[in-house]
C-alpha atoms as a PDB file:
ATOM      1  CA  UNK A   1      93.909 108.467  22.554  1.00  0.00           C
ATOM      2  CA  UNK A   2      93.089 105.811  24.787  1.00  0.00           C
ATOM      3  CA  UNK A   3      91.455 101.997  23.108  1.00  0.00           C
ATOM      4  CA  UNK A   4      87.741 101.965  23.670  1.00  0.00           C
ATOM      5  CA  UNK A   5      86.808  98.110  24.736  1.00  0.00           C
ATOM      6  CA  UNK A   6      83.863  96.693  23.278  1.00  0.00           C
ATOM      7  CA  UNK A   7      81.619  97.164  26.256  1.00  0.00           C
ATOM      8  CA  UNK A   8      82.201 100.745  25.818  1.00  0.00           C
ATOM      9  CA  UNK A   9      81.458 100.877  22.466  1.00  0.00           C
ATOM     10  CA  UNK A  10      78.555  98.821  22.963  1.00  0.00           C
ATOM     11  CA  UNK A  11      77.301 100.866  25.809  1.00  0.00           C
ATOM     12  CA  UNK A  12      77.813 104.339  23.300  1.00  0.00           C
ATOM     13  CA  UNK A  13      75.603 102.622  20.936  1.00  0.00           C
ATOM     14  CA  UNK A  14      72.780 101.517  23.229  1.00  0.00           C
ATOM     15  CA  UNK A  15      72.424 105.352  24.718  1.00  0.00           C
ATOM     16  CA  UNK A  16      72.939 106.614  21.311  1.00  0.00           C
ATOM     17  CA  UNK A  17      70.151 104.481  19.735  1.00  0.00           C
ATOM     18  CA  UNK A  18      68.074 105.263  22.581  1.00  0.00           C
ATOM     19  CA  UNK A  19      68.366 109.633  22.060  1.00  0.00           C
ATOM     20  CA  UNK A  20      67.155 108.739  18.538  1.00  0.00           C
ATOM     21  CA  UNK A  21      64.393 107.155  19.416  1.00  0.00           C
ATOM     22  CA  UNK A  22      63.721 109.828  22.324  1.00  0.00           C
ATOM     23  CA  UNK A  23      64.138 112.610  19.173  1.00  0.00           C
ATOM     24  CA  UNK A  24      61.925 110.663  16.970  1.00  0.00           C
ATOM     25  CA  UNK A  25      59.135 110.258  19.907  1.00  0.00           C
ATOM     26  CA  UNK A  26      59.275 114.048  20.753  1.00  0.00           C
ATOM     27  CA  UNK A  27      58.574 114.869  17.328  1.00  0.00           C
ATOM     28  CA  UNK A  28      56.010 112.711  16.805  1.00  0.00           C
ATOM     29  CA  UNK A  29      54.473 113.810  19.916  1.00  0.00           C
ATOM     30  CA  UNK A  30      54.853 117.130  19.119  1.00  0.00           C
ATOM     31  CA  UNK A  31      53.128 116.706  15.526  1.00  0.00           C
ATOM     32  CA  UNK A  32      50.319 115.257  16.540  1.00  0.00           C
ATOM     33  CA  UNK A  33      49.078 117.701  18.989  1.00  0.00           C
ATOM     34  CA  UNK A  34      50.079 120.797  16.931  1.00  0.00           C
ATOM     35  CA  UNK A  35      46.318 121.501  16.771  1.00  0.00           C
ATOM     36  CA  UNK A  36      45.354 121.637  20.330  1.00  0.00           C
ATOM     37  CA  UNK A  37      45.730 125.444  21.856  1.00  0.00           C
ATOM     38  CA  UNK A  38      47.269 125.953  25.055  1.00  0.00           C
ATOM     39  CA  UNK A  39      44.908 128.551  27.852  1.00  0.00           C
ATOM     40  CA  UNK A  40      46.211 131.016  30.094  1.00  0.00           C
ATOM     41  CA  UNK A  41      46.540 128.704  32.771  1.00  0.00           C
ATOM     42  CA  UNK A  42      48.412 126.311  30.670  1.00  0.00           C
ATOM     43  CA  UNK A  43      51.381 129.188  29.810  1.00  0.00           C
ATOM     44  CA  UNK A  44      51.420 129.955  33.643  1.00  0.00           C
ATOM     45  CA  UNK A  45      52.386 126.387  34.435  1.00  0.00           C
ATOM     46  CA  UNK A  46      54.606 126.184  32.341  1.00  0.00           C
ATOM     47  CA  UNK A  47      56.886 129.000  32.843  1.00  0.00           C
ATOM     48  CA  UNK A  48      56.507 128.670  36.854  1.00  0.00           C
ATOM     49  CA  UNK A  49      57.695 125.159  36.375  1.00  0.00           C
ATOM     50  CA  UNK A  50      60.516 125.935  34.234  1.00  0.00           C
ATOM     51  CA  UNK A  51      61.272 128.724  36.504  1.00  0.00           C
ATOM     52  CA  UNK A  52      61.246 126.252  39.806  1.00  0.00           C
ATOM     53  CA  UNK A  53      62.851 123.535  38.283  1.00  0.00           C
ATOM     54  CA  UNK A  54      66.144 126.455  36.742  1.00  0.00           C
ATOM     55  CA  UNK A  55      65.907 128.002  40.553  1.00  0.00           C
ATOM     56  CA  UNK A  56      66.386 123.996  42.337  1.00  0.00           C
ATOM     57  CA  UNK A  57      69.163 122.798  39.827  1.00  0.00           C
ATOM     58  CA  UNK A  58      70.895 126.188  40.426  1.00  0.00           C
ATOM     59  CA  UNK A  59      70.406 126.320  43.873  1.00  0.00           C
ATOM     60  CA  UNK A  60      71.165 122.949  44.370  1.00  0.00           C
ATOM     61  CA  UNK A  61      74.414 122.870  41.882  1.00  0.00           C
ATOM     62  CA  UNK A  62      76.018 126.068  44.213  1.00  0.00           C
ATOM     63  CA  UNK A  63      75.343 124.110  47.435  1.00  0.00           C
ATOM     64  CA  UNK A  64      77.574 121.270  45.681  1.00  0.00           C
ATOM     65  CA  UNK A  65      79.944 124.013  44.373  1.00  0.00           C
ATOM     66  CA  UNK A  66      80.268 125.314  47.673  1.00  0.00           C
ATOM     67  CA  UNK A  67      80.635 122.260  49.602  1.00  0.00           C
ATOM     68  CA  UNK A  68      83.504 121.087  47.723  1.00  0.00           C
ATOM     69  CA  UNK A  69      85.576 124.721  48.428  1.00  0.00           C
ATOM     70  CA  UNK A  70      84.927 124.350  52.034  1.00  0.00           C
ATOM     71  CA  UNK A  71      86.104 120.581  52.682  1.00  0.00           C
ATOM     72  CA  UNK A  72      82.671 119.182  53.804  1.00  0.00           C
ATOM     73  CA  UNK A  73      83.092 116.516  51.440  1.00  0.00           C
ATOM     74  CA  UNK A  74      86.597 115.514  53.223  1.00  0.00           C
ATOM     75  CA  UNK A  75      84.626 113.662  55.617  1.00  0.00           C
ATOM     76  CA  UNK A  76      82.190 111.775  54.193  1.00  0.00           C
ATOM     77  CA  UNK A  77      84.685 110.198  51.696  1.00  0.00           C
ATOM     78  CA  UNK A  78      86.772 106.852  54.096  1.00  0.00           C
ATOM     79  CA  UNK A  79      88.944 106.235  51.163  1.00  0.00           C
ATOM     80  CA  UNK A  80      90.460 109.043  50.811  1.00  0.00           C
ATOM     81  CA  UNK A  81      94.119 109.635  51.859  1.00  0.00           C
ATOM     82  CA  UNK A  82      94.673 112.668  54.546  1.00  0.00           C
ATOM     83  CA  UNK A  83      97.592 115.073  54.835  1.00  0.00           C
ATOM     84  CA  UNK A  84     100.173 113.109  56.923  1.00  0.00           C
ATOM     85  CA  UNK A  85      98.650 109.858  57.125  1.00  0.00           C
ATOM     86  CA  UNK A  86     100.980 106.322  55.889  1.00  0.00           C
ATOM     87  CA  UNK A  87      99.133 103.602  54.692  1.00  0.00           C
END
């Protein structure tokens, strides 16, 4: 196993202390509007959002998937050594 430096472990800590705090704001959130009923209107935008936001990550995840397998990204990327090429 590789040696974690301190910066690292430092840096683990700081986004670690920061998803508790997300968790613990959530749930607060959450508990203090468990009385308030959501309309008709309020279930529809919330699943079409959902659905949207699912159909752009996917969408957007195979055109990345894609673009890799074809060599598209060859290009775009200077540092990169090509087939046949000295240094």
């Amino acid at each position: 196993m590789k040696n974690i430096s301190a910066g690292q472990i430092a840096l683990l800590v700081a986004l670690g202390a920061m998803l508790i705090l997300t968790g613990v704001w959530g749930f607060s959130v959450w508990e203090s509007s468990s009385g308030v009923e959501m309309g008709k209107h309020g279930w529809i935008a919330l699943g079409l959002g959902a659905f949207f936001s699912l159909l752009i990550g996917c969408g957007l995840m195979a055109l990345m998937f894609f673009s890799s397998r074809s060599g598209h990204d060859d290009v775009a990327d200077p540092f990169r050594r090509r087939d046949g090429e000295d240094s």
